[in-house]
N, C-alpha and C. Protein backbone atom coordinates (compact mmCIF):
# COMPACT_ATOMS: atom_id res chain seq x y z
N UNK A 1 12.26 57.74 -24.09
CA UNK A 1 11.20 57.10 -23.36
C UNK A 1 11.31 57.51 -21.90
N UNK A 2 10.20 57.93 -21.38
CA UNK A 2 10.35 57.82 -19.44
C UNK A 2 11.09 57.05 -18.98
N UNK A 3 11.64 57.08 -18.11
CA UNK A 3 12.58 56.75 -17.11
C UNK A 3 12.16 56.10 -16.42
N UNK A 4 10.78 56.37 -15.58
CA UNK A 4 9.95 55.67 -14.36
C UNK A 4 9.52 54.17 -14.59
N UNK A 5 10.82 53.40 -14.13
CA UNK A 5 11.02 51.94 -14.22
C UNK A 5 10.03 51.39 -13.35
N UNK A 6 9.07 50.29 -13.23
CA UNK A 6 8.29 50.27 -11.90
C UNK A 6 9.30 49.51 -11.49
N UNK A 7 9.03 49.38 -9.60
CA UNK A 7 9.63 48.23 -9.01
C UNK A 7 8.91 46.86 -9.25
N UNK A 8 10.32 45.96 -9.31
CA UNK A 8 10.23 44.64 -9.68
C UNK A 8 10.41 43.78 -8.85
N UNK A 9 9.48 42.77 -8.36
CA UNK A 9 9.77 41.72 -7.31
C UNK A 9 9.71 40.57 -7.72
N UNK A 10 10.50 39.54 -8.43
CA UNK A 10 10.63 38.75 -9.36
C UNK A 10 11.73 37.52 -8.89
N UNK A 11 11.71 36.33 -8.12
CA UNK A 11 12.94 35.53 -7.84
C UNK A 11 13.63 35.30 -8.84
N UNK A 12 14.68 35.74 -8.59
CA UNK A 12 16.21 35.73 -9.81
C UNK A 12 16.27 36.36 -10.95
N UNK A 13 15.30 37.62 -10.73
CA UNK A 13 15.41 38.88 -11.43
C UNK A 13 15.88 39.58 -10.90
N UNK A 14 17.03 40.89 -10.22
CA UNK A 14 17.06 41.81 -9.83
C UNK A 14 16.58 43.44 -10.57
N UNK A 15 16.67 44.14 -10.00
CA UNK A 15 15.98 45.49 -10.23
C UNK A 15 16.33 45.78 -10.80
N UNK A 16 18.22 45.81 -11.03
CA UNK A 16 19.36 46.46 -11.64
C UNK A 16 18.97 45.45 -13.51
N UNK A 17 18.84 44.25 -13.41
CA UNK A 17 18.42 43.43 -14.52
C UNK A 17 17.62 43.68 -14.91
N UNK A 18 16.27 44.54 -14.34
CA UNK A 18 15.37 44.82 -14.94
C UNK A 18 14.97 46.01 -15.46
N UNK A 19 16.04 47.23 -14.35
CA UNK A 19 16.20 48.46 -15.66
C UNK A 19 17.17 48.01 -16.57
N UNK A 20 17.84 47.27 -16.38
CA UNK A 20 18.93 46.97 -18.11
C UNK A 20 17.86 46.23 -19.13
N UNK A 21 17.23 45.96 -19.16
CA UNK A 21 15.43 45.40 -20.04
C UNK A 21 15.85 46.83 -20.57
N UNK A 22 15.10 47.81 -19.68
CA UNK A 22 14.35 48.86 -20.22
C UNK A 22 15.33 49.78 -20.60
N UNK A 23 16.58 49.54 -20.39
CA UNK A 23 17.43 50.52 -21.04
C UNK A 23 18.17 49.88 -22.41
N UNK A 24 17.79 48.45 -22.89
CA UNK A 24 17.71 48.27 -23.59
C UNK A 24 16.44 48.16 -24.80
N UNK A 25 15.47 48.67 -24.38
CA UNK A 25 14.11 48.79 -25.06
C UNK A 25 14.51 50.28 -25.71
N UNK A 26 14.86 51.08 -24.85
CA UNK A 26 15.30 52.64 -25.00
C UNK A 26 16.50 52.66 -26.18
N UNK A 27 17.44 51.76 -26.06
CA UNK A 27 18.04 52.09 -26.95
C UNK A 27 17.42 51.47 -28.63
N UNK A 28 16.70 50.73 -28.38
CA UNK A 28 15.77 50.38 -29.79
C UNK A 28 14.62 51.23 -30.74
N UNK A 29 14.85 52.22 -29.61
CA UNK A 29 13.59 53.56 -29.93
C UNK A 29 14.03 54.21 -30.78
N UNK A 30 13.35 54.20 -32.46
CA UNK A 30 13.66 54.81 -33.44
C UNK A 30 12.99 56.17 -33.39
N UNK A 31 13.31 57.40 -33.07
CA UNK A 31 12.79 58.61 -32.63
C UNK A 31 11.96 59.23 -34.02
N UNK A 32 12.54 59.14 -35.03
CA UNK A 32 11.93 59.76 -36.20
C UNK A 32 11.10 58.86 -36.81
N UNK A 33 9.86 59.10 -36.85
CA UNK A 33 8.94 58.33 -38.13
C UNK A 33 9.33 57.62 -39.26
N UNK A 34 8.83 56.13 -39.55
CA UNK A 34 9.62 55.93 -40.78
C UNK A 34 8.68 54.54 -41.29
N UNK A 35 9.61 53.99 -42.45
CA UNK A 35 8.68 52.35 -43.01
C UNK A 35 7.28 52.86 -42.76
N UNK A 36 6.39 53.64 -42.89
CA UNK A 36 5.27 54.04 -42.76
C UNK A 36 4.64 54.37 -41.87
N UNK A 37 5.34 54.14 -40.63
CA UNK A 37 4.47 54.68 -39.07
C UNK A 37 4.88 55.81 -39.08
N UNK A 38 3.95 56.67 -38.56
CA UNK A 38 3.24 58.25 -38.54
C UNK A 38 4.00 58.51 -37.13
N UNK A 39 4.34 57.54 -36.12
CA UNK A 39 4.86 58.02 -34.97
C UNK A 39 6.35 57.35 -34.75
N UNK A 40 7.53 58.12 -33.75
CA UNK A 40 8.31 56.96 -33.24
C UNK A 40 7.69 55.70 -32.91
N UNK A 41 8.83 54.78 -33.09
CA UNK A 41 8.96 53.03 -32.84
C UNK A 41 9.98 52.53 -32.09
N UNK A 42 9.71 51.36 -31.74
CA UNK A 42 10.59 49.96 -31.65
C UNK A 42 11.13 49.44 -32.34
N UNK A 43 12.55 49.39 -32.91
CA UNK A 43 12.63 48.29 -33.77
C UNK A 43 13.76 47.05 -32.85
N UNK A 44 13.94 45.96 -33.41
CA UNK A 44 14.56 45.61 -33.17
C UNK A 44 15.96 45.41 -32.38
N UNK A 45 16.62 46.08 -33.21
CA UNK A 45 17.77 46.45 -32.81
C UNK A 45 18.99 45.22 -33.64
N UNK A 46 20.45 45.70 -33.04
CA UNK A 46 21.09 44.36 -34.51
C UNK A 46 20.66 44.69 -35.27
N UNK A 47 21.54 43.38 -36.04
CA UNK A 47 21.54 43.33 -37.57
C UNK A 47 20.33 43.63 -38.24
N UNK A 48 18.82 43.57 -37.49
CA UNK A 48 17.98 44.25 -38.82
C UNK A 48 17.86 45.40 -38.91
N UNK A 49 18.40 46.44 -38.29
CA UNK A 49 18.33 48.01 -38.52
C UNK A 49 17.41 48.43 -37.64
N UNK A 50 16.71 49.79 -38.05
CA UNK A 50 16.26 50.45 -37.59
C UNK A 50 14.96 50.59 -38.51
N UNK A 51 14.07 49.41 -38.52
CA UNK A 51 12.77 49.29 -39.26
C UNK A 51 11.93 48.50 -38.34
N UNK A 52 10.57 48.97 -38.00
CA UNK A 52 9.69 48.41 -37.11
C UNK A 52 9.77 46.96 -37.86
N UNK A 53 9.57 45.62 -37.13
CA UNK A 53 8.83 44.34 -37.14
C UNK A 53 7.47 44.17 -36.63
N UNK A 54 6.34 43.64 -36.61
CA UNK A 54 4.98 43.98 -35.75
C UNK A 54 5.25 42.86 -34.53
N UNK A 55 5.80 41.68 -34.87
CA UNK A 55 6.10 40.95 -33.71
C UNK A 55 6.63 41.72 -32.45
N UNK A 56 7.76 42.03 -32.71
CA UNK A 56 9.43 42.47 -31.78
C UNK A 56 8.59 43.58 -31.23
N UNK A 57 7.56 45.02 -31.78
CA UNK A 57 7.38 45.50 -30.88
C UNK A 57 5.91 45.61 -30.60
N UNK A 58 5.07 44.53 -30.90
CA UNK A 58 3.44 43.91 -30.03
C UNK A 58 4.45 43.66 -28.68
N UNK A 59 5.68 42.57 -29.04
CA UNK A 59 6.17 41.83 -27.34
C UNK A 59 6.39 43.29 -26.93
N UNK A 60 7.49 44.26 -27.28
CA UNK A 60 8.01 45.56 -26.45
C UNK A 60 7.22 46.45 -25.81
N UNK A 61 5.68 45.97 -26.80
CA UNK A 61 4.55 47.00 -26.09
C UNK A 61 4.41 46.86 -24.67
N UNK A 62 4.13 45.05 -24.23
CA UNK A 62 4.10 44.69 -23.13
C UNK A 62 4.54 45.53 -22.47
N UNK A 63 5.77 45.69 -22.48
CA UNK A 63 6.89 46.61 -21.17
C UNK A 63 6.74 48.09 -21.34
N UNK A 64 6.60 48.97 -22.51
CA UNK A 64 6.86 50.07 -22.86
C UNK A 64 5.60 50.81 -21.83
N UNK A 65 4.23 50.09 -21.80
CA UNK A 65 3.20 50.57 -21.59
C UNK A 65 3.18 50.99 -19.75
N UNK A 66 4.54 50.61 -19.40
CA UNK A 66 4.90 51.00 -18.01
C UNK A 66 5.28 52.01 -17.61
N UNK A 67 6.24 52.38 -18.83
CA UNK A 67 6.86 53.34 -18.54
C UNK A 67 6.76 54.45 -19.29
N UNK A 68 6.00 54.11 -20.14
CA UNK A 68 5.34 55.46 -21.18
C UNK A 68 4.19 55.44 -22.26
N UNK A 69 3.04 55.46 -21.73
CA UNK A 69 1.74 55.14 -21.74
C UNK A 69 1.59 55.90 -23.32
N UNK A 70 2.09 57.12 -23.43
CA UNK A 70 1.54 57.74 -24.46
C UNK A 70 2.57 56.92 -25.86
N UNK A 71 3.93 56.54 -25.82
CA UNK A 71 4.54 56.25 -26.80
C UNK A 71 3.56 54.93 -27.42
N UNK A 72 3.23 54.09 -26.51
CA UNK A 72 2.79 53.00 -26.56
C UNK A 72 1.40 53.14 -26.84
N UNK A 73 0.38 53.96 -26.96
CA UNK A 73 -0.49 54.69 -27.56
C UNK A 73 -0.29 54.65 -28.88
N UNK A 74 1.03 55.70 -29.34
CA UNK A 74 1.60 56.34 -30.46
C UNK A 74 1.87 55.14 -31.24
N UNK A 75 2.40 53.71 -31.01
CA UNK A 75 2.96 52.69 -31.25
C UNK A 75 1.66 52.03 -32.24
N UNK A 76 0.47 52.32 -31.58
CA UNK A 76 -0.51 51.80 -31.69
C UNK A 76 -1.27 51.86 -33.06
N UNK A 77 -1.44 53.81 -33.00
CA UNK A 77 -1.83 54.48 -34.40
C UNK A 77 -0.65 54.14 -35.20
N UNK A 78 0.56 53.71 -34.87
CA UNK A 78 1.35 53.84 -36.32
C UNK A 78 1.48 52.45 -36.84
N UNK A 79 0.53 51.47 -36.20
CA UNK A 79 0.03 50.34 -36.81
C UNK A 79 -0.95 50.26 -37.55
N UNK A 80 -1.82 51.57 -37.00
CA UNK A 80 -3.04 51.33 -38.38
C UNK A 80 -2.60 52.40 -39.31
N UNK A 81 -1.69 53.39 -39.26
CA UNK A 81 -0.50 53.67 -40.36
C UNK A 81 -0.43 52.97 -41.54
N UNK A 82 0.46 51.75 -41.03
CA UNK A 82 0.91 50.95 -41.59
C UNK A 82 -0.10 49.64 -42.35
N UNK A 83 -1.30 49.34 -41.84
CA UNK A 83 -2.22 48.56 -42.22
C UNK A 83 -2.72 48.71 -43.92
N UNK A 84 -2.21 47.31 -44.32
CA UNK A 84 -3.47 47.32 -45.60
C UNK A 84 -4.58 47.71 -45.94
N UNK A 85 -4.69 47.78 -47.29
CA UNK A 85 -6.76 47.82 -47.47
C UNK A 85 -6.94 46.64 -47.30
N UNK A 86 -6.56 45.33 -47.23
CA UNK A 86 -6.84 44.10 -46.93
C UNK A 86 -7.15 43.67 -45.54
N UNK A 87 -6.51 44.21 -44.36
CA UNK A 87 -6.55 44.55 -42.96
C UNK A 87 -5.16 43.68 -42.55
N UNK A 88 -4.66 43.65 -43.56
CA UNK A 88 -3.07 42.81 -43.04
C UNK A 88 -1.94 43.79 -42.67
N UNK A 89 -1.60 43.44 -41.18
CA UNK A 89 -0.43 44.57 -40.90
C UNK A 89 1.00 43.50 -41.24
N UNK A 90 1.66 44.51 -42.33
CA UNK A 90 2.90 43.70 -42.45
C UNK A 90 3.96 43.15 -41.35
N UNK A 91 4.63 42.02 -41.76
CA UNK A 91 5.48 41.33 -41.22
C UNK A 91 6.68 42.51 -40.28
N UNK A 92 7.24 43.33 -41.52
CA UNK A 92 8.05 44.24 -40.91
C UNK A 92 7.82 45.83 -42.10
N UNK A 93 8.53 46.65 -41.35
CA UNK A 93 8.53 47.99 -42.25
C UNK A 93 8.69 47.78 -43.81
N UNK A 94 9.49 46.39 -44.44
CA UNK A 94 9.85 46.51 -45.56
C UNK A 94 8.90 46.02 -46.60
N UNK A 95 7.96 44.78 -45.71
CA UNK A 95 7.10 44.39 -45.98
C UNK A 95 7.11 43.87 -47.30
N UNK A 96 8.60 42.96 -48.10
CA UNK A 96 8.72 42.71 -48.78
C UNK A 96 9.33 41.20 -48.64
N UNK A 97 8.78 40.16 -48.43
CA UNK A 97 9.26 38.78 -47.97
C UNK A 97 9.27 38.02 -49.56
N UNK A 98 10.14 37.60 -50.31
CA UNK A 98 10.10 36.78 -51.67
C UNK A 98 9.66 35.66 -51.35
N UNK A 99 8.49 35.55 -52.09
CA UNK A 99 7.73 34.07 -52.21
C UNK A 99 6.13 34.08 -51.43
N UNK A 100 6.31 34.97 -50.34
CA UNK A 100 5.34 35.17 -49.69
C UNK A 100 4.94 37.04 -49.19
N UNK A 101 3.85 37.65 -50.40
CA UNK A 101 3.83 38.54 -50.25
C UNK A 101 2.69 39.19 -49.36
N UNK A 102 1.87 38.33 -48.82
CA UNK A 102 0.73 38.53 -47.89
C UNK A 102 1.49 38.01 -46.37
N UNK A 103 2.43 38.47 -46.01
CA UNK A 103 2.80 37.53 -44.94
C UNK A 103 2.42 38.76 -44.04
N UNK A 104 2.40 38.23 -42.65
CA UNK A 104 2.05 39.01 -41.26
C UNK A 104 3.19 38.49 -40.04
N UNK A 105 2.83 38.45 -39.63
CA UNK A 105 3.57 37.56 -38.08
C UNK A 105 2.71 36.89 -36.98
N UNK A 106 3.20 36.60 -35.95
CA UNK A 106 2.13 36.31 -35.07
C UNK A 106 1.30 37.49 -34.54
N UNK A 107 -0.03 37.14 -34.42
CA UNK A 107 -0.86 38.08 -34.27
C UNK A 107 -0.41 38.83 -32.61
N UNK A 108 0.94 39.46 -32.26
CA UNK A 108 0.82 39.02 -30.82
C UNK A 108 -0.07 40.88 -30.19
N UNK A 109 0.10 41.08 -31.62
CA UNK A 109 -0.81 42.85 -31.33
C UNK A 109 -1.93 42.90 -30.84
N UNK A 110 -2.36 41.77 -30.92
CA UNK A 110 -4.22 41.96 -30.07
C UNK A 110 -4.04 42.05 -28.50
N UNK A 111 -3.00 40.78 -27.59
CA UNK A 111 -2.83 41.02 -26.58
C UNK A 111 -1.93 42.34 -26.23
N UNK A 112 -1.48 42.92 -26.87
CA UNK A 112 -0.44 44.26 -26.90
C UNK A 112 -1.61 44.89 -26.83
N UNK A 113 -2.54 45.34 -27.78
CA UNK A 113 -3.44 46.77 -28.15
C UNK A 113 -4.05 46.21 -26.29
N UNK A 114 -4.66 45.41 -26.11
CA UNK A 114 -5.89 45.07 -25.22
C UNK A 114 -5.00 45.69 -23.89
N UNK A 115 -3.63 44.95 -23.81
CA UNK A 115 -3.31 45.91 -22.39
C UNK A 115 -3.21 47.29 -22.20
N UNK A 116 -2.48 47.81 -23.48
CA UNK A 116 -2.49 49.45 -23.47
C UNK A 116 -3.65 50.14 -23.39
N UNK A 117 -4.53 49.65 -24.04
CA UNK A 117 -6.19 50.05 -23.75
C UNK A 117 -6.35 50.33 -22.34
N UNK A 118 -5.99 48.66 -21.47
CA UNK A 118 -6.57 49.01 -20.50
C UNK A 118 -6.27 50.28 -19.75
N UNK A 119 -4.89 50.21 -19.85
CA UNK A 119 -3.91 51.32 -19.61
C UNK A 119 -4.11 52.89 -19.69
N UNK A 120 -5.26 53.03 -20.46
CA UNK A 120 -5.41 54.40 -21.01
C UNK A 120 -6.51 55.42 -20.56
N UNK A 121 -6.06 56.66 -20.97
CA UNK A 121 -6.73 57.76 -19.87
C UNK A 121 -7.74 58.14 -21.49
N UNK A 122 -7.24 57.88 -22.86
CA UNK A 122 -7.65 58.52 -24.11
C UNK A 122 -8.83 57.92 -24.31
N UNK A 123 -10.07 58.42 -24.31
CA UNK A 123 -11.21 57.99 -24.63
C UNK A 123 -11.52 57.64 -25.84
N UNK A 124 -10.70 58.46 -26.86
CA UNK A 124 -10.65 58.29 -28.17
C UNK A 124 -10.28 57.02 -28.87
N UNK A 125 -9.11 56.44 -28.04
CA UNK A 125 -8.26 55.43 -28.50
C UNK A 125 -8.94 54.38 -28.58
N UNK A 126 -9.63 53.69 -28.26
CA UNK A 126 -10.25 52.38 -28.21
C UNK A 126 -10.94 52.67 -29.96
N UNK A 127 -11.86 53.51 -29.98
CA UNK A 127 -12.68 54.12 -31.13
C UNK A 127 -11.84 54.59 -32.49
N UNK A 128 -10.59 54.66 -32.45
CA UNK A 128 -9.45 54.56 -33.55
C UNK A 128 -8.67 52.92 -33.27
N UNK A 129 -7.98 52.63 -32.45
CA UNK A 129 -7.80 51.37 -32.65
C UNK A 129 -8.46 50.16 -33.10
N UNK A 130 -10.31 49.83 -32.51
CA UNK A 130 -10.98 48.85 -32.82
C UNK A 130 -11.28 48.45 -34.30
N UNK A 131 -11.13 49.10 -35.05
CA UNK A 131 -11.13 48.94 -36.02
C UNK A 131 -10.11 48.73 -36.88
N UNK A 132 -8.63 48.69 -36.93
CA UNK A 132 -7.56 48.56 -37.00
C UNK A 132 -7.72 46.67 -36.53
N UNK A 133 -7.58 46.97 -35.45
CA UNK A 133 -7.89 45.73 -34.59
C UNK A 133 -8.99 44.21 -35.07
N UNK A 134 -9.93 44.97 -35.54
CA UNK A 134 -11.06 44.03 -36.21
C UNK A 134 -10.40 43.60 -37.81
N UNK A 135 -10.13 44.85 -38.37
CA UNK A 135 -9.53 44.30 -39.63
C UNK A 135 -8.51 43.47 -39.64
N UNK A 136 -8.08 43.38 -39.01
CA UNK A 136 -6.12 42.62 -38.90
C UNK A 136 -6.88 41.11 -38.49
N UNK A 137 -8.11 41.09 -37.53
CA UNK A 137 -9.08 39.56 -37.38
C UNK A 137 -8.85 39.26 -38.36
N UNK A 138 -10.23 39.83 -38.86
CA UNK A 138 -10.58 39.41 -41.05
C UNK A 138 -9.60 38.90 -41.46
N UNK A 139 -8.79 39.42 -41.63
CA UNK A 139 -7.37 39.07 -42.61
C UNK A 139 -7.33 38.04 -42.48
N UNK A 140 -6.66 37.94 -40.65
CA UNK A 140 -6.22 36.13 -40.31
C UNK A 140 -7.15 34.94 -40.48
N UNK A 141 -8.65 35.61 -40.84
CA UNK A 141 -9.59 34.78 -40.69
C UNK A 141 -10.22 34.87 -41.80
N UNK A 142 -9.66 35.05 -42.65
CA UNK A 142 -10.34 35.08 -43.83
C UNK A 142 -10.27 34.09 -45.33
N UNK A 143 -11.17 33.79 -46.25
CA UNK A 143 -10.28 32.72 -46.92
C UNK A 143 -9.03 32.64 -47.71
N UNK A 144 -8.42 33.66 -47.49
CA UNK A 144 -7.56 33.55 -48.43
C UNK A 144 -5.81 33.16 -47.28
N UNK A 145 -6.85 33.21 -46.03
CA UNK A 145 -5.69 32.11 -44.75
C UNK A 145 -6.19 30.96 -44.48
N UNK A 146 -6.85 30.34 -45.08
CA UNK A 146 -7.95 29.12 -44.63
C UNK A 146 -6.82 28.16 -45.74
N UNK A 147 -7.22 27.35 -45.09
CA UNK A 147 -6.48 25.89 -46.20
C UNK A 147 -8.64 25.15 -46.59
N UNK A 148 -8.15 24.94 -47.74
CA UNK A 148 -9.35 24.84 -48.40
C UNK A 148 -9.86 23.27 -47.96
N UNK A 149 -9.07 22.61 -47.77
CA UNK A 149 -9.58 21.43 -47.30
C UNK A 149 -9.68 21.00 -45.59
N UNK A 150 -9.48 21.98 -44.92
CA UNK A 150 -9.14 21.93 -43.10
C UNK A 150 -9.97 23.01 -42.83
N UNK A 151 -10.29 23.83 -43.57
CA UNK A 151 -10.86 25.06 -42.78
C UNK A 151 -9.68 25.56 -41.64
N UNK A 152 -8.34 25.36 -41.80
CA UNK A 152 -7.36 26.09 -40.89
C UNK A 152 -6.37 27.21 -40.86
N UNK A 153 -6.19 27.52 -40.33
CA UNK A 153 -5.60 28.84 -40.69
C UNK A 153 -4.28 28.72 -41.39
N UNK A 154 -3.73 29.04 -41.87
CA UNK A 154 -2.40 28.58 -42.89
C UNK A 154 -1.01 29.81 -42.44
N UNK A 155 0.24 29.81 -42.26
CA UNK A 155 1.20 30.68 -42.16
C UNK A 155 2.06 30.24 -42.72
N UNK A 156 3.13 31.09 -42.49
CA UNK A 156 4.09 30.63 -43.08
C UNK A 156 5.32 31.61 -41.63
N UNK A 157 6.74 31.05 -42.28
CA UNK A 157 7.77 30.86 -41.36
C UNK A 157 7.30 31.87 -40.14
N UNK A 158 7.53 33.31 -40.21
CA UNK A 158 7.33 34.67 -39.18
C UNK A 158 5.94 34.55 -38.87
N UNK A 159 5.23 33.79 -39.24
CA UNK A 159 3.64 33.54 -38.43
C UNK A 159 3.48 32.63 -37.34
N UNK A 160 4.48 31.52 -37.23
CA UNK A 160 4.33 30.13 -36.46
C UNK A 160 5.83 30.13 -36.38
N UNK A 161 5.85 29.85 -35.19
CA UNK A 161 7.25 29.50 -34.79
C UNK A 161 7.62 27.47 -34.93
N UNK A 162 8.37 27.63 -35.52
CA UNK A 162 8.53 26.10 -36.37
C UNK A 162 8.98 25.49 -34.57
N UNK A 163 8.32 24.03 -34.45
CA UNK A 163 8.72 23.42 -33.17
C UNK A 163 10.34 23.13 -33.05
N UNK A 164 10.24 22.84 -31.74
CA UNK A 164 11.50 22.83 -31.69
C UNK A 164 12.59 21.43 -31.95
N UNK A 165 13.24 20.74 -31.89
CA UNK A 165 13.65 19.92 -32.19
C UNK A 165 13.59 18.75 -31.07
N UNK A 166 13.46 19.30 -29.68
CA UNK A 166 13.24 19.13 -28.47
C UNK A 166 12.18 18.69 -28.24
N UNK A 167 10.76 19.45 -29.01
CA UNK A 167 9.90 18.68 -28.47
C UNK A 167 8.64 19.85 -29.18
């Protein structure tokens, strides 16, 4: 990934804390294609290997799109890669959860795609993503996420973060 960290002016962040972020984003960068994305990824990092999640890197997009506009582009197409004929982008690369085989995560890819967009010099990209983008809506909005008696959207564990005990 680029190097070109922006400067950070942040109370009780330092600079040095905030390239260690990005030199830890770097070391999560799976260089070879894989779990179905057409381009390098994000994964995690730890114990789950080296398999994209759509959560872990919608959040990594946030940051990536600073320092390397085109990966985070690339990040983008290898989500509609990865996309159903249903318009559901899986939970993670393995996309195999027991008990729940339609699962997703939090949708956090819409605010991810929308900043890199803004971000972008590719005229093309909006016109390959939006549709990627619209389908992955449908999905979440569709009846087969509806609770039949609420009209509400329904998830399960990696979709909704269970409250906290706190509050």
């Amino acid at each position: 990934m680029n190097r070109d960290i922006p400067l950070l002016h942040f109370p009780g962040i330092s600079q040095a804390d905030f390239s260690d972020a990005f030199n830890v984003l770097n070391e999560c960068v799976v260089k070879v294609p894989g779990y179905g994305f057409t381009y390098p990824f994000i994964a995690p990092g730890g114990h789950y290997g080296g398999c994209w999640w759509q959560l872990d890197a919608s959040i990594s997009l946030q940051a990536t799109k600073w320092i390397n506009q085109q990966f985070s582009e690339n990040m983008l197409r290898g989500f509609i890669a990865v996309q159903q004929p249903d318009g559901r982008i899986p939970l993670y690369g393995h996309d195999k959860v027991p008990d729940y085989p339609t699962c997703s995560s939090l949708p956090k890819l819409f605010s991810a795609a929308y900043s890199i967009l803004q971000h972008s010099g590719d005229p093309t990209l909006l016109k390959t993503v939006y549709p990627m983008l619209y389908r992955y809506w449908s999905w979440w909005f569709s009846d087969a996420r509806r609770d039949a008696a609420t009209g509400l959207i329904t998830g399960v564990f990696e979709e909704s973060f269970p409250r906290s005990k706190t509050g």
